[in-house]
Protein backbone atom coordinates (compact mmCIF):
# COMPACT_ATOMS: atom_id res chain seq x y z
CA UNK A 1 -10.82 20.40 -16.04
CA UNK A 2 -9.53 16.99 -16.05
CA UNK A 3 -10.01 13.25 -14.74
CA UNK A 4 -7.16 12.22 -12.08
CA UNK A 5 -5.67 8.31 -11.63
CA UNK A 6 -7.16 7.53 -8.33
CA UNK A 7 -4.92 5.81 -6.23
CA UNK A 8 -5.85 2.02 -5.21
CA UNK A 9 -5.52 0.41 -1.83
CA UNK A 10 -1.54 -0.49 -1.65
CA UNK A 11 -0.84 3.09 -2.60
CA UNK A 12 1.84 4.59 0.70
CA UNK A 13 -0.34 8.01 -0.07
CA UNK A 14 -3.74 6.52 0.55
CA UNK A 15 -1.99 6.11 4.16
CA UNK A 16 -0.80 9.69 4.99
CA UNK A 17 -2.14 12.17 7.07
CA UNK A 18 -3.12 14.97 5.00
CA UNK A 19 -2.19 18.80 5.71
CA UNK A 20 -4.73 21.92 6.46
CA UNK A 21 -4.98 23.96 3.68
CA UNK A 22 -3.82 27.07 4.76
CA UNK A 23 -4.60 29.55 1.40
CA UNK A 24 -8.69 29.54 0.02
CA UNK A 25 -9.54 31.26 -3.11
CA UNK A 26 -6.43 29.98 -4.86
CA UNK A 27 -6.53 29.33 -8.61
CA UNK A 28 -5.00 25.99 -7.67
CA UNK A 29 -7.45 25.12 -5.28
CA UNK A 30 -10.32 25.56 -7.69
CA UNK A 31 -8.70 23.86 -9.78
CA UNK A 32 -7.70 20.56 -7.62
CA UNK A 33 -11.67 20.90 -6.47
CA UNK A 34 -13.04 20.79 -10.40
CA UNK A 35 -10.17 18.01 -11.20
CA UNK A 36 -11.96 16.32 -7.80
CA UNK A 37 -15.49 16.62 -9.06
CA UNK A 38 -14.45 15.77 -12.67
CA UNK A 39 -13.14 12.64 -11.26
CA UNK A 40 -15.95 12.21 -8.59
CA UNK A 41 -18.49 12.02 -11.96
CA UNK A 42 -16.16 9.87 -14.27
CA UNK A 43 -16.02 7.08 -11.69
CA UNK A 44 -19.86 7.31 -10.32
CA UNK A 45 -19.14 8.07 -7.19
CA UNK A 46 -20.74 9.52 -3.83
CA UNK A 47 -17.65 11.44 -2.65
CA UNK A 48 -13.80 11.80 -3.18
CA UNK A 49 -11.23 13.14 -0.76
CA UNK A 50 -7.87 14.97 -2.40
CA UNK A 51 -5.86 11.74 -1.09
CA UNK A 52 -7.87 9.37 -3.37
CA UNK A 53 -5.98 11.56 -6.26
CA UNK A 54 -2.40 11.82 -5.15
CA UNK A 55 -3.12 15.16 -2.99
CA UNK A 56 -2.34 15.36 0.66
CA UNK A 57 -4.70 18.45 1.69
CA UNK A 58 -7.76 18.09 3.81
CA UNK A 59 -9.88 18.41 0.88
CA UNK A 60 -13.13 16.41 0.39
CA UNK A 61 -15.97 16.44 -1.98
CA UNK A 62 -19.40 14.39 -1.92
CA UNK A 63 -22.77 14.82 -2.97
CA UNK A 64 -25.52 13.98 -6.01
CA UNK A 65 -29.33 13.93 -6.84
CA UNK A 66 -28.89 10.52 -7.75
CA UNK A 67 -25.89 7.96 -8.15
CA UNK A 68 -26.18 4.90 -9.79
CA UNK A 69 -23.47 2.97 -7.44
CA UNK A 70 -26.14 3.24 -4.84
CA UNK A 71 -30.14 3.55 -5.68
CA UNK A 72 -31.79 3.52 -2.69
CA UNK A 73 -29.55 6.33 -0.65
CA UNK A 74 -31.04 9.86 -0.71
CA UNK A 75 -29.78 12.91 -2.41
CA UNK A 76 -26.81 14.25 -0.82
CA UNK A 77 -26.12 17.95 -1.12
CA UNK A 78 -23.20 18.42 -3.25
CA UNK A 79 -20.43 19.94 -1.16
CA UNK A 80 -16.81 21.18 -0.98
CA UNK A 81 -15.30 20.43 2.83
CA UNK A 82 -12.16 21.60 3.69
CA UNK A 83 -10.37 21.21 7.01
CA UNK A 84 -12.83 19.52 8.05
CA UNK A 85 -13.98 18.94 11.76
CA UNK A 86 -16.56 15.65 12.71
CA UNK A 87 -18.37 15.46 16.22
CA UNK A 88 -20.94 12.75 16.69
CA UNK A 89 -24.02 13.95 17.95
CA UNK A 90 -25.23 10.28 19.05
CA UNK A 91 -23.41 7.73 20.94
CA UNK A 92 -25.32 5.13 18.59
CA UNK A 93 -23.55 3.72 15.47
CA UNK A 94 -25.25 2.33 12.33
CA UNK A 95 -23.76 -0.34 10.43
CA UNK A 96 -24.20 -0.53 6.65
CA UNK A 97 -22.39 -1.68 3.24
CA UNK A 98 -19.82 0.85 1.96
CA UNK A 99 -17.67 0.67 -0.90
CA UNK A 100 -14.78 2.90 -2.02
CA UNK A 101 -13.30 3.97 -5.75
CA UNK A 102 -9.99 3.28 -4.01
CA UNK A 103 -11.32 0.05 -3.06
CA UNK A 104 -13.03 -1.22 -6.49
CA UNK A 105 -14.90 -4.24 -6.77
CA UNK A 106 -15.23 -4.62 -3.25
CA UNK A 107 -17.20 -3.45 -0.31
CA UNK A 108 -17.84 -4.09 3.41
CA UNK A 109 -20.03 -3.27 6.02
CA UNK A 110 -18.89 -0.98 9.02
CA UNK A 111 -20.13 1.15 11.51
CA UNK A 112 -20.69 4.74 11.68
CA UNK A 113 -21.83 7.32 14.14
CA UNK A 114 -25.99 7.44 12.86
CA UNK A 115 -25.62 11.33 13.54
CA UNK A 116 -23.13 14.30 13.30
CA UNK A 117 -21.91 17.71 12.95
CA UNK A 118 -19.32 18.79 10.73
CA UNK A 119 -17.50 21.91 10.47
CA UNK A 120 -15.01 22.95 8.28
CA UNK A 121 -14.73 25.70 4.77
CA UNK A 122 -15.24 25.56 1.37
CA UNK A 123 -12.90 27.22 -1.29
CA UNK A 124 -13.44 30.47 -0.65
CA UNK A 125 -13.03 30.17 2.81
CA UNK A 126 -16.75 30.71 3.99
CA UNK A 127 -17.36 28.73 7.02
CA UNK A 128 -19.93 25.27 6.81
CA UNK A 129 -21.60 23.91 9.88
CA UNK A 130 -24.28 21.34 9.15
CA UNK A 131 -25.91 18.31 11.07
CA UNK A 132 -25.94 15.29 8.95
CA UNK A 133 -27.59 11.40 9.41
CA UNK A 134 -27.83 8.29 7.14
CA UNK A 135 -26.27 7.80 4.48
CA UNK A 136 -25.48 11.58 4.31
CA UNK A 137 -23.53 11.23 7.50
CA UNK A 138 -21.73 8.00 6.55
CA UNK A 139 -20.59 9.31 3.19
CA UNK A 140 -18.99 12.28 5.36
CA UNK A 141 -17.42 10.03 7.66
CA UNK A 142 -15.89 7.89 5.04
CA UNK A 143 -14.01 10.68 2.88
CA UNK A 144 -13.20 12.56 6.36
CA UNK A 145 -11.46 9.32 7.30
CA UNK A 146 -8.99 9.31 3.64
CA UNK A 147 -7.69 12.53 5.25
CA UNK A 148 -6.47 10.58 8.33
CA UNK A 149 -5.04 7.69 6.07
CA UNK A 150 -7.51 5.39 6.97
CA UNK A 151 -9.76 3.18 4.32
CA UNK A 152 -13.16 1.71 5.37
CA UNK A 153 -12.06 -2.01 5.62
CA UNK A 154 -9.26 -0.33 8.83
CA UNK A 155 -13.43 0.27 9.82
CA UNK A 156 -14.30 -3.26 10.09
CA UNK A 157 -14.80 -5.14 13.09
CA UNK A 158 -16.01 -8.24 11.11
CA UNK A 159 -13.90 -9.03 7.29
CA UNK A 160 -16.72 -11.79 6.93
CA UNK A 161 -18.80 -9.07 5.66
CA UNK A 162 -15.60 -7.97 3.35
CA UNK A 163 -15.62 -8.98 -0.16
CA UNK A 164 -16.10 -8.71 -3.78
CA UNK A 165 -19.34 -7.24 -4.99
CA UNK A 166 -20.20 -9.60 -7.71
CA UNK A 167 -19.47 -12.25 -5.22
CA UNK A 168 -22.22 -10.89 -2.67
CA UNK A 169 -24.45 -10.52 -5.86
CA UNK A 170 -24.08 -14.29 -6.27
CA UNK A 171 -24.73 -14.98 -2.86
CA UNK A 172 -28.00 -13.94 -4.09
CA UNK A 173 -29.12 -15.06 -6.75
CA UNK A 174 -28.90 -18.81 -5.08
């Protein structure tokens, strides 16, 4: 299909509330979900939520075997979420580094709940219910939260943990 522009932090979209979809099975909802992965692929990323493109349907992707923009996290099963619902299944929160392709260059560390369940369809309107921790859970939690018009550093109780990457890489290498 094709690569999208994704929108940056600045972007008036990127701070919407997106809509239910309403329709599954669409030929234009396949087709915003392969744009979305297209895109997803082109930029290395973990997930993508249909905001992040110009889109304002509650529409997120996510999942890989392996992503290069972070090594160490586990496979994620790749997965189409729409309408989705989140309920934590813990009161306890983890707090670890995210970064965001609408936030480039930078990243931050912020809490998450350590365990959920989220509920929601994918295209064709089958119903998804799946319990989720980690990294698996964060990556949810942070595309669920474009559909709400909220970016991860909105997340962050603490902005001296906020910065450029290649600054925090230089932070260690002294």
């Amino acid at each position: 299909m094709a690569v999208r522009k994704i929108l940056k932090m600045g972007h008036s979209r990127l701070l919407r509330e997106s809509e239910p979809v309403k329709v599954f099975n669409t030929p234009e909802l396949h087709d915003l979900i392969a744009d979305m992965f297209d895109t997803m692929y082109a930029a290395d990323g973990a997930g993508l939520a249909a905001p992040q493109i110009g889109v304002l349907k509650r529409v997120v992707i996510f999942g890989y075997d392996e992503n290069n923009r972070y090594p160490d996290a586990p496979p994620v099963p790749k997965t189409v979420l729409i309408n989705p619902v989140m309920t934590p299944l813990t009161d306890e929160f983890d707090e670890g580094w995210e970064g965001c392709l609408s936030v480039p260059g930078m990243r931050g560390v912020v809490p998450r709940w350590k365990k959920i369940r989220y509920e929601g369809f994918d295209q064709f309107g089958n119903k998804i219910s799946r319990e989720a921790d980690g990294f698996h859970a964060r990556v949810v939690q942070h595309e669920c939260d474009h559909l709400d018009g909220i970016l991860y550093p909105m997340r962050m109780p603490d902005l001296d943990l906020f910065g450029f990457s290649e600054a925090f890489d230089e932070d260690e290498d002294e």
